[in-house]
PDB file of N, CA and C in Angstrom:
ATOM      1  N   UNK A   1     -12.470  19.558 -59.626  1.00  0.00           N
ATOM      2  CA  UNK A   1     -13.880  19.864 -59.433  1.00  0.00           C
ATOM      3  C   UNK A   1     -14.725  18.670 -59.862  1.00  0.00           C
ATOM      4  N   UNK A   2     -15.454  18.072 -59.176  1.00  0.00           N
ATOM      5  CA  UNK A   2     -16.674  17.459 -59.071  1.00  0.00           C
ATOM      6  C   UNK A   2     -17.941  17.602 -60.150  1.00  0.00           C
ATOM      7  N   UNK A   3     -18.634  17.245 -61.239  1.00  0.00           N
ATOM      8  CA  UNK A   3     -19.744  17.440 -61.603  1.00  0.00           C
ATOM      9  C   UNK A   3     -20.462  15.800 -61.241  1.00  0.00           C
ATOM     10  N   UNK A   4     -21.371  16.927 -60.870  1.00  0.00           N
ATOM     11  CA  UNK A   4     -22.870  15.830 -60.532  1.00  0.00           C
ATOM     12  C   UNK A   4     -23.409  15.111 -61.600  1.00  0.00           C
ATOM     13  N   UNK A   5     -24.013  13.935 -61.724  1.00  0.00           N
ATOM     14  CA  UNK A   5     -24.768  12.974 -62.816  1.00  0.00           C
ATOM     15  C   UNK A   5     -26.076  12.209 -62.271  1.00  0.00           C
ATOM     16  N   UNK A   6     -27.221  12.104 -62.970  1.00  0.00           N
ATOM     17  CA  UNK A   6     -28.386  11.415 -62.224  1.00  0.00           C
ATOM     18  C   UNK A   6     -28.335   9.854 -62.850  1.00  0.00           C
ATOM     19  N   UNK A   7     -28.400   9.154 -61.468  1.00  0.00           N
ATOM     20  CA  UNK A   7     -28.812   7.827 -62.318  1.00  0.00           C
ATOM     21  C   UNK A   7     -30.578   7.449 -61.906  1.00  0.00           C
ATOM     22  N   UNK A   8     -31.096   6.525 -62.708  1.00  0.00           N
ATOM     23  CA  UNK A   8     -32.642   6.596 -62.207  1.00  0.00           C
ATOM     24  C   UNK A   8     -32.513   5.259 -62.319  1.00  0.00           C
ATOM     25  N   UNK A   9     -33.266   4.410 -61.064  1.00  0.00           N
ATOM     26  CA  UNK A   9     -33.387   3.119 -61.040  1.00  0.00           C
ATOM     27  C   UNK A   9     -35.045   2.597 -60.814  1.00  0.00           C
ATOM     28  N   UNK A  10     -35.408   2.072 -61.523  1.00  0.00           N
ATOM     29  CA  UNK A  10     -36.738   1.433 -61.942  1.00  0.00           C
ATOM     30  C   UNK A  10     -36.517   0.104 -60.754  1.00  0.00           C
ATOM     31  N   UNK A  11     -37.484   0.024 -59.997  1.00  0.00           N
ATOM     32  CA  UNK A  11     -37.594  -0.988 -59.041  1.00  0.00           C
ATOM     33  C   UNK A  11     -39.179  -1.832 -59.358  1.00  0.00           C
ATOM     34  N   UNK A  12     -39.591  -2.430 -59.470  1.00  0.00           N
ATOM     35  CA  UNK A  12     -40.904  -3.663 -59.691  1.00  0.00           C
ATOM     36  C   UNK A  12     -40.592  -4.638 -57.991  1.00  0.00           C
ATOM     37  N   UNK A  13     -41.688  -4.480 -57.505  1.00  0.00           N
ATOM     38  CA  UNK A  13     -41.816  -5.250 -56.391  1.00  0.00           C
ATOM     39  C   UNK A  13     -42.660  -6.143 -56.332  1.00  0.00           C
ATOM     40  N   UNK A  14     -43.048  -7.315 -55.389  1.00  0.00           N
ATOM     41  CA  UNK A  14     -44.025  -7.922 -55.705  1.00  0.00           C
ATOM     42  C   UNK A  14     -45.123  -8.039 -54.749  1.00  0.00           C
ATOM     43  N   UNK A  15     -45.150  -6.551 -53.596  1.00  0.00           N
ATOM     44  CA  UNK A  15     -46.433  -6.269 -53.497  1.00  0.00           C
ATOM     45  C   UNK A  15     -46.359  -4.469 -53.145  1.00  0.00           C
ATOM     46  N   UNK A  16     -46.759  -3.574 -52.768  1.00  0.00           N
ATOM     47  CA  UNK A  16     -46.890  -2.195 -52.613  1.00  0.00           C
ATOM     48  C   UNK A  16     -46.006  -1.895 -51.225  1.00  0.00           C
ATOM     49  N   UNK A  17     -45.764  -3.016 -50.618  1.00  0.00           N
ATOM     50  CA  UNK A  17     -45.305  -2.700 -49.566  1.00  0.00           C
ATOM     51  C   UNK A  17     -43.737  -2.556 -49.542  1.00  0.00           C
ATOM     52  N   UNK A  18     -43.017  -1.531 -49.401  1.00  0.00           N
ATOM     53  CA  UNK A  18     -41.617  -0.737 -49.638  1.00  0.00           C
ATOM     54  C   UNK A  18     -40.576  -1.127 -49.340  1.00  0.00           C
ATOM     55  N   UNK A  19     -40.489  -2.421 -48.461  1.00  0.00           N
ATOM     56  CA  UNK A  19     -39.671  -3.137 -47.935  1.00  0.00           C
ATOM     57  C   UNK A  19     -40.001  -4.779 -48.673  1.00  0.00           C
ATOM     58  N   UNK A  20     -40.892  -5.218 -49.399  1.00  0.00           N
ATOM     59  CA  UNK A  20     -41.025  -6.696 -50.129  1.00  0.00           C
ATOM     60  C   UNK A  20     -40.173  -6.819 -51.329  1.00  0.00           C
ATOM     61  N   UNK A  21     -39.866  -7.902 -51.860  1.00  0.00           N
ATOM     62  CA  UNK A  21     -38.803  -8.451 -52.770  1.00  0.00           C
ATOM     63  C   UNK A  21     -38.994  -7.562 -54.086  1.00  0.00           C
ATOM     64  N   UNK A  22     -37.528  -7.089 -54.792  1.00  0.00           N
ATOM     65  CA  UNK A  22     -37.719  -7.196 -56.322  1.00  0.00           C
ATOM     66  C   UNK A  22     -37.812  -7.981 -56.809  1.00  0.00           C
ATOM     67  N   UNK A  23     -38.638  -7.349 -57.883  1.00  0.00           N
ATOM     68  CA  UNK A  23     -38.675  -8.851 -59.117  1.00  0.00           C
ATOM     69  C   UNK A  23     -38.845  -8.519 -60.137  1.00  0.00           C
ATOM     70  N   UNK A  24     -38.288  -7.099 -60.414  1.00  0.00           N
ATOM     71  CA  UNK A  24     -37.518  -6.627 -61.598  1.00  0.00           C
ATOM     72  C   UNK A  24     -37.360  -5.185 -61.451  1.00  0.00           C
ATOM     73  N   UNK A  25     -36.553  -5.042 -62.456  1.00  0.00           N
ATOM     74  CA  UNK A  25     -35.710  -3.412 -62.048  1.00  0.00           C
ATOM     75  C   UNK A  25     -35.127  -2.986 -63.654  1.00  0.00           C
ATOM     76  N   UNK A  26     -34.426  -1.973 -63.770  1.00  0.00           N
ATOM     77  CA  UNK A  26     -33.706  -1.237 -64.745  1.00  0.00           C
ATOM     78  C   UNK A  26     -33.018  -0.307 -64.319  1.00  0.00           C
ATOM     79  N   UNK A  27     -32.377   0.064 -64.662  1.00  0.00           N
ATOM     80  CA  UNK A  27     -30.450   1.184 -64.163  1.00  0.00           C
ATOM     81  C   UNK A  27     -30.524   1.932 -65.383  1.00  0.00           C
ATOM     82  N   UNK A  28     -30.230   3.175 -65.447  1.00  0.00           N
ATOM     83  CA  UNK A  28     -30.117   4.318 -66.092  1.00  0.00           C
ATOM     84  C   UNK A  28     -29.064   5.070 -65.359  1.00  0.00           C
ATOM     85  N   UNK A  29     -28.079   5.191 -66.184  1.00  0.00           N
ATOM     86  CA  UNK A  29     -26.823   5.587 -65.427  1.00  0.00           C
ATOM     87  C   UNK A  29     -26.164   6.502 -66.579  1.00  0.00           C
ATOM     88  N   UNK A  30     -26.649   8.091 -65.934  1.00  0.00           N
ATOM     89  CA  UNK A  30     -25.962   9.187 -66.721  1.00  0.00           C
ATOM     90  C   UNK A  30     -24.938   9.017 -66.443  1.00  0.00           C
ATOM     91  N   UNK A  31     -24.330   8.695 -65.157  1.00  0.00           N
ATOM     92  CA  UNK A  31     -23.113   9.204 -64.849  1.00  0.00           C
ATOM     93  C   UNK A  31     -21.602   8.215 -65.898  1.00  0.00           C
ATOM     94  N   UNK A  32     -22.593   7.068 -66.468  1.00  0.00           N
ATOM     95  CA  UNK A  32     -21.478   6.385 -67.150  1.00  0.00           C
ATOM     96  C   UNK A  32     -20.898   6.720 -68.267  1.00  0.00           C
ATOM     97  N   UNK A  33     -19.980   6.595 -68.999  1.00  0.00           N
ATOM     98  CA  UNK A  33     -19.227   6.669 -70.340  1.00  0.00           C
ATOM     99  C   UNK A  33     -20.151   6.908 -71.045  1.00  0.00           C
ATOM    100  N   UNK A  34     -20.051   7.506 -72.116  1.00  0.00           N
ATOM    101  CA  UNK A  34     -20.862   7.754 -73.123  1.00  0.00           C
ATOM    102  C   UNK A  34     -20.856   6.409 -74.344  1.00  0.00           C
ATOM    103  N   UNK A  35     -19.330   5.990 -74.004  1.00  0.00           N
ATOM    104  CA  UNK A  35     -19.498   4.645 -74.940  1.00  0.00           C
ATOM    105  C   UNK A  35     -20.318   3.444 -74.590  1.00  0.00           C
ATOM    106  N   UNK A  36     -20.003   4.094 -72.664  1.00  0.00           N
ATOM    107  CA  UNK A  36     -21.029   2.485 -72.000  1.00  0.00           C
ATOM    108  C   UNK A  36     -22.047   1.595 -72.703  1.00  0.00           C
ATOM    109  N   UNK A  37     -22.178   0.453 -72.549  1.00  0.00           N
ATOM    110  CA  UNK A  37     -23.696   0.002 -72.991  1.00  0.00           C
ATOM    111  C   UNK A  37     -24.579   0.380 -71.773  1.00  0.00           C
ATOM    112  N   UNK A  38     -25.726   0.689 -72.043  1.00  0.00           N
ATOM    113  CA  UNK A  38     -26.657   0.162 -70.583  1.00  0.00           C
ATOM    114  C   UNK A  38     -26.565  -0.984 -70.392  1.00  0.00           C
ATOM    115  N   UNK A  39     -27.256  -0.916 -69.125  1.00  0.00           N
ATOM    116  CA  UNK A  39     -27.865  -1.990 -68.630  1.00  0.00           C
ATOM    117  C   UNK A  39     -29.212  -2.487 -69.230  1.00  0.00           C
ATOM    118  N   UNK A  40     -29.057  -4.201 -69.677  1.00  0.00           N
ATOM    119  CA  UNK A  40     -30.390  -3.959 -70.262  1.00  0.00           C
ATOM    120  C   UNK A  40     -31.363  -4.941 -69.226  1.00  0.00           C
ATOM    121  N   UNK A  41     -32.480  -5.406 -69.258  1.00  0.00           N
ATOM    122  CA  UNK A  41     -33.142  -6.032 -68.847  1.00  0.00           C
ATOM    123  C   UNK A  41     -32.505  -7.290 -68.542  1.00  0.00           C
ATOM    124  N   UNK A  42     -32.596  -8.281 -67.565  1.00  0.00           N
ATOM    125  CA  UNK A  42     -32.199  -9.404 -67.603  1.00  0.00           C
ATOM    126  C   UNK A  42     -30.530  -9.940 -67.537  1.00  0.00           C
ATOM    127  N   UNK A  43     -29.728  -8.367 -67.585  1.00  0.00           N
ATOM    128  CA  UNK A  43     -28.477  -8.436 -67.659  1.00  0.00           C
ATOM    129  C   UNK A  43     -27.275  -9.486 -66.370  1.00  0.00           C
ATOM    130  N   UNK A  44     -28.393  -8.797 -65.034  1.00  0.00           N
ATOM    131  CA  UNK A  44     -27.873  -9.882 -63.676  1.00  0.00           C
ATOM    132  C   UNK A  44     -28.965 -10.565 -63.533  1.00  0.00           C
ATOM    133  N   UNK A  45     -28.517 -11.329 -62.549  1.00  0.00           N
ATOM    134  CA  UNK A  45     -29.496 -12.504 -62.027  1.00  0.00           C
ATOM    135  C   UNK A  45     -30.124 -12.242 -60.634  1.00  0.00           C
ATOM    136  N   UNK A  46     -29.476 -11.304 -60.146  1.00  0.00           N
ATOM    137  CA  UNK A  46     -29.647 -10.698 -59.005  1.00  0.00           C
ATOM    138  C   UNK A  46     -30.154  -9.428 -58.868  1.00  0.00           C
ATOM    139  N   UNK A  47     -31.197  -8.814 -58.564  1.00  0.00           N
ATOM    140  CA  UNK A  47     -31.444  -7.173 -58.678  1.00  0.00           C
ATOM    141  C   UNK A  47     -30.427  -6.677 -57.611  1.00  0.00           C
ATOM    142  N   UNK A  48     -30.654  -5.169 -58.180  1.00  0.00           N
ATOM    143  CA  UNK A  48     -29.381  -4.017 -57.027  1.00  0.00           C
ATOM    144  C   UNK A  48     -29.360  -4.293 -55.821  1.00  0.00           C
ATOM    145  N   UNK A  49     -30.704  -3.998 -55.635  1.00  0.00           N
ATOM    146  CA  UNK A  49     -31.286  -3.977 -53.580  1.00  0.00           C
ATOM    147  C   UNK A  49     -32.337  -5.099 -54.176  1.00  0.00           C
ATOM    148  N   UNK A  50     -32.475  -5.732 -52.972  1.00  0.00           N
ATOM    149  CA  UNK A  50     -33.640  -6.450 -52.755  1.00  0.00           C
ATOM    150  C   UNK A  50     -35.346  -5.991 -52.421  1.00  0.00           C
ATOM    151  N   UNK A  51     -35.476  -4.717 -52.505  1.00  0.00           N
ATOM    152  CA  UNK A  51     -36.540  -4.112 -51.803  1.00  0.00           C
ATOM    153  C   UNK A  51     -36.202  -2.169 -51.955  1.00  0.00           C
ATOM    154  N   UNK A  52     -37.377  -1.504 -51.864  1.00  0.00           N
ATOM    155  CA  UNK A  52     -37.073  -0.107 -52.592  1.00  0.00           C
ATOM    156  C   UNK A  52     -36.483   0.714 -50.840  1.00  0.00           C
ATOM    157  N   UNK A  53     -36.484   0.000 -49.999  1.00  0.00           N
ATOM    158  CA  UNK A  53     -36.193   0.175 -48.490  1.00  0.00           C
ATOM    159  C   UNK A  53     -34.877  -0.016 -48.700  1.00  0.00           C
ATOM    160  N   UNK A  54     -33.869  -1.094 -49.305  1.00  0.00           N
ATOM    161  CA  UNK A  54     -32.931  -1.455 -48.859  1.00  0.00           C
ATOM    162  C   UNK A  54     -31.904   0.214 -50.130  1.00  0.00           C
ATOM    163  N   UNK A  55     -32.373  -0.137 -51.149  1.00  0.00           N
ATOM    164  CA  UNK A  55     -32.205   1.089 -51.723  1.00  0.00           C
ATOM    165  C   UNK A  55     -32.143   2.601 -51.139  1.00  0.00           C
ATOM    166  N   UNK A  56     -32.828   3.193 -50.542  1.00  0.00           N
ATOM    167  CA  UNK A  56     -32.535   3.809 -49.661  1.00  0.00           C
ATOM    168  C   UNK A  56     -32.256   4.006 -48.782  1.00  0.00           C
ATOM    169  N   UNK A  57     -31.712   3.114 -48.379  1.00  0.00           N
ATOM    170  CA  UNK A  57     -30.704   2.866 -47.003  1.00  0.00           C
ATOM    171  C   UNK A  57     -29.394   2.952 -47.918  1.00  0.00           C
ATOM    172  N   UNK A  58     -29.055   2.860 -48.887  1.00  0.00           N
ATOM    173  CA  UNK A  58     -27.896   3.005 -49.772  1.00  0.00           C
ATOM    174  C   UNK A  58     -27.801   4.353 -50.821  1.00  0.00           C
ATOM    175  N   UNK A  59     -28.835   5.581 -50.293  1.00  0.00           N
ATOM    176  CA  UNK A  59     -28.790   6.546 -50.435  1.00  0.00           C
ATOM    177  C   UNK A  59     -29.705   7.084 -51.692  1.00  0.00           C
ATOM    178  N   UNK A  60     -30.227   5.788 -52.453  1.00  0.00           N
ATOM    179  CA  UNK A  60     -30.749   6.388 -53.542  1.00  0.00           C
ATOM    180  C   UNK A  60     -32.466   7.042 -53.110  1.00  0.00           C
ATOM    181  N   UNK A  61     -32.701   8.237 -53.179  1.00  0.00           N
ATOM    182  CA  UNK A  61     -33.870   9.002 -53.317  1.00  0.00           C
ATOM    183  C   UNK A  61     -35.339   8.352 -54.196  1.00  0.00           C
ATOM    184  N   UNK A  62     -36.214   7.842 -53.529  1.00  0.00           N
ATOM    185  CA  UNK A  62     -37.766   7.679 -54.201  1.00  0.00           C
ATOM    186  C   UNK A  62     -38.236   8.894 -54.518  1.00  0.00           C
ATOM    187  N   UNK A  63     -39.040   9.109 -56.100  1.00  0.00           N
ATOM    188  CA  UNK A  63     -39.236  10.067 -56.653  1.00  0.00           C
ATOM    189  C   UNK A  63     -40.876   9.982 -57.042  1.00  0.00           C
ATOM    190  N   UNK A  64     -41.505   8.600 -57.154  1.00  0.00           N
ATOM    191  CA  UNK A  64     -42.351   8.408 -57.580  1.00  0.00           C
ATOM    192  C   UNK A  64     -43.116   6.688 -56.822  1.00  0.00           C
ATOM    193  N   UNK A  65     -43.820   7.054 -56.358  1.00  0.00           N
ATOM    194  CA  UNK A  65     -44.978   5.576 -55.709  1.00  0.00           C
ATOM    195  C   UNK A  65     -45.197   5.058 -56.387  1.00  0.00           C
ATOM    196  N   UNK A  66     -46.054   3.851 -56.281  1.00  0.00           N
ATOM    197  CA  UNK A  66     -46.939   2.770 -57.188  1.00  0.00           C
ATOM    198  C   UNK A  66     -48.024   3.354 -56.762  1.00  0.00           C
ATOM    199  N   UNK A  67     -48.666   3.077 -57.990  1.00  0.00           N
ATOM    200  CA  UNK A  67     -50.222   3.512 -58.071  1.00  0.00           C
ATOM    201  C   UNK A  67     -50.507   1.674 -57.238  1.00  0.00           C
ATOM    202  N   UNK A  68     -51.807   2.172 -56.218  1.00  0.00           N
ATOM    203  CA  UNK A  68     -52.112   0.853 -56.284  1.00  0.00           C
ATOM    204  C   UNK A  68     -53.093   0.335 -57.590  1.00  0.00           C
ATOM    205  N   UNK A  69     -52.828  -1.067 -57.573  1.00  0.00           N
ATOM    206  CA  UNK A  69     -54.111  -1.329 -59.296  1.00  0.00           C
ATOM    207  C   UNK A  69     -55.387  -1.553 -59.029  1.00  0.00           C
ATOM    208  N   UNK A  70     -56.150  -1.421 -59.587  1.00  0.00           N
ATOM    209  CA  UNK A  70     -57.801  -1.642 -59.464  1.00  0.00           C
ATOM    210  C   UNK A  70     -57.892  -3.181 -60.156  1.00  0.00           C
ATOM    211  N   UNK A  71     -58.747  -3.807 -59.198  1.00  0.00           N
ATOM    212  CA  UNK A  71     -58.923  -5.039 -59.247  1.00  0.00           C
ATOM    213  C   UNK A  71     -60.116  -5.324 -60.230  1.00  0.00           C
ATOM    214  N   UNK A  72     -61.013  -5.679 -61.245  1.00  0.00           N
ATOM    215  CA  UNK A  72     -62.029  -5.624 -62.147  1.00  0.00           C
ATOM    216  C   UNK A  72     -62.822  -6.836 -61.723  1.00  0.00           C
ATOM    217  N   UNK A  73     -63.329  -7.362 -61.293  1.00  0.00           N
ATOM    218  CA  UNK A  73     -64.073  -8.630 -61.238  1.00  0.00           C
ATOM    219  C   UNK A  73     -64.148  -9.131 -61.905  1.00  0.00           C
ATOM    220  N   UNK A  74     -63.829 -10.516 -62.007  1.00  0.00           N
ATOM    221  CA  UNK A  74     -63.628 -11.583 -63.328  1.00  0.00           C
ATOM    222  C   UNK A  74     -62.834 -11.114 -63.987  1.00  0.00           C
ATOM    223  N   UNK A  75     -61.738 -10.479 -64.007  1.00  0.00           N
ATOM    224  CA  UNK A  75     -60.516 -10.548 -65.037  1.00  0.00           C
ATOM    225  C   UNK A  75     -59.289 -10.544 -63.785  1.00  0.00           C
ATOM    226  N   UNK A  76     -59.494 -11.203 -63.192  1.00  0.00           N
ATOM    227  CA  UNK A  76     -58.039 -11.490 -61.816  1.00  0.00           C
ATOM    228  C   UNK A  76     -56.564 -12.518 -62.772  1.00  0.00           C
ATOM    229  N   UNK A  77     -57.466 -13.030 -63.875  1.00  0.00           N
ATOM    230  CA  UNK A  77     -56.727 -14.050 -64.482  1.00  0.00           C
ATOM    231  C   UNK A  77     -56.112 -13.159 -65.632  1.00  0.00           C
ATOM    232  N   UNK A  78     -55.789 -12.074 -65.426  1.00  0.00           N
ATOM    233  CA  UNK A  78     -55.707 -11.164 -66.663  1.00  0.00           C
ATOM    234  C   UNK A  78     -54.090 -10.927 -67.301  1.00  0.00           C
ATOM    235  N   UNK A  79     -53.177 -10.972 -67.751  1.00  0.00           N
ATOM    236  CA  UNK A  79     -52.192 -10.321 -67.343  1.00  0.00           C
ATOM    237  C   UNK A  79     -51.768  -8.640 -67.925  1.00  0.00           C
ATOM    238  N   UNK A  80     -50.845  -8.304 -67.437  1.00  0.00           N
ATOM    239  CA  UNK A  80     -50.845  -6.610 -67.543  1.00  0.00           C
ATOM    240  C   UNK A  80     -49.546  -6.754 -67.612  1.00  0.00           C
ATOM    241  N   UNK A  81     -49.149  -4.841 -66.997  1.00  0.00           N
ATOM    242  CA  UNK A  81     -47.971  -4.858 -66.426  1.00  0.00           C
ATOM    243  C   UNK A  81     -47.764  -4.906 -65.502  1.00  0.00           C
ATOM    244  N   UNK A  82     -46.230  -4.662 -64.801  1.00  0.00           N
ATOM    245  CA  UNK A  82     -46.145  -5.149 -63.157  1.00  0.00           C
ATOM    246  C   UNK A  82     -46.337  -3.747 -62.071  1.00  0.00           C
ATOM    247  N   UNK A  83     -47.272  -3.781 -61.472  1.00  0.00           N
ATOM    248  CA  UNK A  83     -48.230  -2.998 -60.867  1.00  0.00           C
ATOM    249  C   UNK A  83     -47.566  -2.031 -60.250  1.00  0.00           C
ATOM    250  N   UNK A  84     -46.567  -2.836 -59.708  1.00  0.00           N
ATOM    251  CA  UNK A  84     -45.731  -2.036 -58.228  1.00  0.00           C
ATOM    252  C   UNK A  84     -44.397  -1.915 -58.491  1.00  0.00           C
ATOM    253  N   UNK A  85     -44.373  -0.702 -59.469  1.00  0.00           N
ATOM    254  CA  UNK A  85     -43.261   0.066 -59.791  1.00  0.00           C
ATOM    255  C   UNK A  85     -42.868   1.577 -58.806  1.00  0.00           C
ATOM    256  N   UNK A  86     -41.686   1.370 -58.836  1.00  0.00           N
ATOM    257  CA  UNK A  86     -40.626   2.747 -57.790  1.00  0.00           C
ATOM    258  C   UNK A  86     -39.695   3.375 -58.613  1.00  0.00           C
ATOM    259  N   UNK A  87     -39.965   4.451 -58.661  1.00  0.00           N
ATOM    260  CA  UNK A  87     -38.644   5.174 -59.675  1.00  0.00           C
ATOM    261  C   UNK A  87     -37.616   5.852 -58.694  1.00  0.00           C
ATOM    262  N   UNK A  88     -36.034   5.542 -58.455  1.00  0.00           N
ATOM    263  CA  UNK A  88     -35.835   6.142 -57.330  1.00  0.00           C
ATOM    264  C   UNK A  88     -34.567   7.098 -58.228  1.00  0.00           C
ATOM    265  N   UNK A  89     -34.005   7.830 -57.393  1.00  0.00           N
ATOM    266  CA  UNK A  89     -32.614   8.677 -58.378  1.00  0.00           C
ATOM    267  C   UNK A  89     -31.607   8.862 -57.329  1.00  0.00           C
ATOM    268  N   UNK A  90     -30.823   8.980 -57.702  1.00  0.00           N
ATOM    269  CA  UNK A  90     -29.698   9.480 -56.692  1.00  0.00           C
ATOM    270  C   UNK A  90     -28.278  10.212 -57.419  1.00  0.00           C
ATOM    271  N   UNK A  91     -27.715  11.112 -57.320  1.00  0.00           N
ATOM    272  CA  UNK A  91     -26.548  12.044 -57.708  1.00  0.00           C
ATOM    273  C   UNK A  91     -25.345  11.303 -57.609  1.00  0.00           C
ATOM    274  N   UNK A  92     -24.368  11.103 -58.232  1.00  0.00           N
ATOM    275  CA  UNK A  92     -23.153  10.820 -58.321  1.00  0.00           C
ATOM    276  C   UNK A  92     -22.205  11.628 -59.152  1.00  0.00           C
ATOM    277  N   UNK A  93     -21.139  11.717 -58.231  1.00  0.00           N
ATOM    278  CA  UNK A  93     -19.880  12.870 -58.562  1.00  0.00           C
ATOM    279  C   UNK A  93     -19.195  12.312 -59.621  1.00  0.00           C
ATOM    280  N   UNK A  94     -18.699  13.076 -60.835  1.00  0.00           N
ATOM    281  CA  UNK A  94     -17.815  12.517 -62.074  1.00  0.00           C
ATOM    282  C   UNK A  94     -16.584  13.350 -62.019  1.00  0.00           C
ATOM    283  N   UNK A  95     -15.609  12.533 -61.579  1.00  0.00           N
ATOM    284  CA  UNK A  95     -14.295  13.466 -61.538  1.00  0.00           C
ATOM    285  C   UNK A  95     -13.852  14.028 -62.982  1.00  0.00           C
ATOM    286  N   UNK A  96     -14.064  15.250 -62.862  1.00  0.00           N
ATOM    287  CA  UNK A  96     -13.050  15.806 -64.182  1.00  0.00           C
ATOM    288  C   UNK A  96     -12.387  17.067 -64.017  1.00  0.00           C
TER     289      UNK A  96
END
């Protein structure tokens, strides 16, 4: 028998549009060992998918949009956080 596990993947793009480049991400992976380490920031050099499009073409589910950001006049030079975040999830089977 099969039990199900959620993993949640944090996608950062570098504009709102669903198909443009990552340019940063994070992996949350129930389905791993309990001894596993995560994944931490900065771990590859390469993100998962290139884009929150290519990701779901590889089955993982979008759960949550980017807000678009409000622009303030005279603070364009500002920095924040990264605007255009995707939270996506997808189920994976744990043989036991």
């Amino acid at each position: 028998m099969s039990e199900l596990r959620q993993q949640i993947l944090i996608l950062h793009l570098a504009s709102s549009d669903l198909a443009s480049r990552t340019v940063a991400w994070a992996l949350y992976d129930g389905a791993s060992a309990e001894d596993a380490l995560p994944m931490q920031s900065g771990d590859e050099k390469e993100p998962p998918y290139n884009s929150v499009v290519a990701a779901m073409r590889a089955g993982w589910n979008v759960i949550q949009l980017a807000t678009l950001p409000q622009i303030i006049p005279d603070h364009e030079h500002e920095s924040s956080y990264l605007p255009y975040e995707y939270v996506l999830e997808r189920k994976v089977a744990i043989n036991g």
